[in-house]
C-alpha atoms as a PDB file:
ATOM      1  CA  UNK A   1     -18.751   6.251  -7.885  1.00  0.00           C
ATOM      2  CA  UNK A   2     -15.070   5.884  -8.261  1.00  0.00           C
ATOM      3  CA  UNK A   3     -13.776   2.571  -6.427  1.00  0.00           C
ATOM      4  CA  UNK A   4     -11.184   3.158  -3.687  1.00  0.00           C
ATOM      5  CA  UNK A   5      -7.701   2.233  -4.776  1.00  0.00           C
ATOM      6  CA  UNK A   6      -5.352   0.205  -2.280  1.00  0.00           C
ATOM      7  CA  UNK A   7      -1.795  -0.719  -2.572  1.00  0.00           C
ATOM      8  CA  UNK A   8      -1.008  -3.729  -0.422  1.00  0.00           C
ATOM      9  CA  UNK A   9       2.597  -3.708   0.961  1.00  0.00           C
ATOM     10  CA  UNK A  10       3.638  -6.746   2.835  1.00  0.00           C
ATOM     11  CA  UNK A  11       6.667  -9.356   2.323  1.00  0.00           C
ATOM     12  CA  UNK A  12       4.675 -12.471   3.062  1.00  0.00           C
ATOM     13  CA  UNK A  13       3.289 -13.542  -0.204  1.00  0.00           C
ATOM     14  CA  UNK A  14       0.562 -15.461   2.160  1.00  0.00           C
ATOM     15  CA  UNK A  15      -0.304 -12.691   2.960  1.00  0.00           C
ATOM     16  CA  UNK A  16      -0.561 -10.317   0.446  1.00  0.00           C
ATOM     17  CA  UNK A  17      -2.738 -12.562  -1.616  1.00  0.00           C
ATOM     18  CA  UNK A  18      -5.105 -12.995   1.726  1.00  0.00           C
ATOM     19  CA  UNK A  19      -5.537  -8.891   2.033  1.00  0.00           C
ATOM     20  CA  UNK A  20      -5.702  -8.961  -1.656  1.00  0.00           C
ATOM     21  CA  UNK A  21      -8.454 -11.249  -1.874  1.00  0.00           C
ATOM     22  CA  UNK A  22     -10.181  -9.993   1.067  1.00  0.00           C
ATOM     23  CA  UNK A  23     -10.017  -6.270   0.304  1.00  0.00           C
ATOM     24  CA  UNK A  24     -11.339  -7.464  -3.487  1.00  0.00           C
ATOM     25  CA  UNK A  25     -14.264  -9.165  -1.913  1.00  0.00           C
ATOM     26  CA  UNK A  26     -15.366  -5.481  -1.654  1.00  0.00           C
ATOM     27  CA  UNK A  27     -16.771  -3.812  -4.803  1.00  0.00           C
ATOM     28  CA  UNK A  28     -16.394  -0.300  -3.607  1.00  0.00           C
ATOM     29  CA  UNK A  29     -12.352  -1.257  -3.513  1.00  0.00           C
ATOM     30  CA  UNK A  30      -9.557  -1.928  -6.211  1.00  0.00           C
ATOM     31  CA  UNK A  31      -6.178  -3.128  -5.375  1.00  0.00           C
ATOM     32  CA  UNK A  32      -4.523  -1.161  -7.625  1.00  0.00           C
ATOM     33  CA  UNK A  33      -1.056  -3.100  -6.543  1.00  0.00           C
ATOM     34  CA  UNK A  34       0.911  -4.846  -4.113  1.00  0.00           C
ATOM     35  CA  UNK A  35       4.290  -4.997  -3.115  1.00  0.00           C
ATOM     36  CA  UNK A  36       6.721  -6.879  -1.399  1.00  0.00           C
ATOM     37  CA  UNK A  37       9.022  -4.291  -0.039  1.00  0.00           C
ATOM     38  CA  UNK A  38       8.947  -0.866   1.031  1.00  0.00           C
ATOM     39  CA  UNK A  39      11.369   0.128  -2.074  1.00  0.00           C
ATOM     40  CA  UNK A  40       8.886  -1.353  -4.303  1.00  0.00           C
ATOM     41  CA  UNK A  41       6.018   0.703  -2.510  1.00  0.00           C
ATOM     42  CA  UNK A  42       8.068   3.641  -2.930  1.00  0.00           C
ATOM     43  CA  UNK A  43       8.240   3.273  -6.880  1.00  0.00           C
ATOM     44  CA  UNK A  44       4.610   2.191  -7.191  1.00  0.00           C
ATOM     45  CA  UNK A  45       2.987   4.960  -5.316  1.00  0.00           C
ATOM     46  CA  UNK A  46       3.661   8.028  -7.613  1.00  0.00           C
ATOM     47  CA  UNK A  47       2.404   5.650 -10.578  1.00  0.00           C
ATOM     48  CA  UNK A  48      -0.696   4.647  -9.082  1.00  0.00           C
ATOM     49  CA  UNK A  49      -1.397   7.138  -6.577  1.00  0.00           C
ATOM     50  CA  UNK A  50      -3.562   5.465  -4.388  1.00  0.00           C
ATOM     51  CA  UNK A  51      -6.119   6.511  -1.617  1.00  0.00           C
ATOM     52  CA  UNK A  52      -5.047   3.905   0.952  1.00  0.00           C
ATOM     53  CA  UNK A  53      -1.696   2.001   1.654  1.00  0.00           C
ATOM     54  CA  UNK A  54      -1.959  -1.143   3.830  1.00  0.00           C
ATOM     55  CA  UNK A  55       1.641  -1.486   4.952  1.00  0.00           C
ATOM     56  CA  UNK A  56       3.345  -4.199   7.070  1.00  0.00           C
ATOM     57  CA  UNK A  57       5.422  -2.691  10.473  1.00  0.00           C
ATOM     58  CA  UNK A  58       8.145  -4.719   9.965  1.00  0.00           C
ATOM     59  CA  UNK A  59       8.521  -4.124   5.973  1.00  0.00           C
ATOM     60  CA  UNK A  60      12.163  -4.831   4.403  1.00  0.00           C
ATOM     61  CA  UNK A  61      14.316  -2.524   2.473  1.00  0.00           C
ATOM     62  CA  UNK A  62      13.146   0.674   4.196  1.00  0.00           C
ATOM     63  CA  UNK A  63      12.188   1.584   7.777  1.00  0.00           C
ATOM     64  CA  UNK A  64       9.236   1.798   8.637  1.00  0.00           C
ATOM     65  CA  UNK A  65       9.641   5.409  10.236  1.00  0.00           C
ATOM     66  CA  UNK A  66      11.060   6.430   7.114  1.00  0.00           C
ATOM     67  CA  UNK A  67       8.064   4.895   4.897  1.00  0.00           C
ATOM     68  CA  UNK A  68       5.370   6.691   7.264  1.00  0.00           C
ATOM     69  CA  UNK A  69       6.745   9.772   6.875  1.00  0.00           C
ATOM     70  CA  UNK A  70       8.279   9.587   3.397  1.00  0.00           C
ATOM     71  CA  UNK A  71       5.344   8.554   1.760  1.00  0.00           C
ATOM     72  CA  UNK A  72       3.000  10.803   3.398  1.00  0.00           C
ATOM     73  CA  UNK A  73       4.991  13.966   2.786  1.00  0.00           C
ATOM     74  CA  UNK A  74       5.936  13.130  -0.762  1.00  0.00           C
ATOM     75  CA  UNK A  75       3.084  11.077  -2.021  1.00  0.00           C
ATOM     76  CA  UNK A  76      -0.717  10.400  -0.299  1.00  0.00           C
ATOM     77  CA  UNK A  77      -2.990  13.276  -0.120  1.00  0.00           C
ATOM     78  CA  UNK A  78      -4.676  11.688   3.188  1.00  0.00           C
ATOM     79  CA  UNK A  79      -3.673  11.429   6.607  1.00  0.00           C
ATOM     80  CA  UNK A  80      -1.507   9.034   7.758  1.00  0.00           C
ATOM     81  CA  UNK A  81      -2.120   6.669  10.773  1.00  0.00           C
END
């Protein structure tokens, strides 16, 4: 079974690395990458294409309006919530 692949977005290193670790703790999951802006996100996502983005409301560089919609029409083949 192919493992689910998560990019972790947040600006809070702390937290990256505790959604990181956490989400790794799972063997069904990957974190294919993390982030720590929403311009980063925004190159990373056509590269590794993943199934789930865990993004942070109040991301810098890019509103997060703009990062909702943006990536969902451009990039992720899900739904976004």
């Amino acid at each position: 079974m192919r493992k689910i692949r998560i990019l972790v977005v947040d600006d809070a290193v702390v937290v990256r690395k505790i959604v990181t670790n956490t989400l790794s703790s799972d063997p069904d999951i990957e974190v294919a990458a993390t982030a720590a802006n929403g311009k980063i996100a925004l190159q990373k996502i056509p590269q590794i294409k993943p199934d789930i983005l865990t993004l942070d409301i109040e991301i810098p560089e890019i509103a997060f309006r703009y990062a909702r919609t943006g990536i969902h029409h451009e990039n992720c083949r899900g739904e976004v919530r």
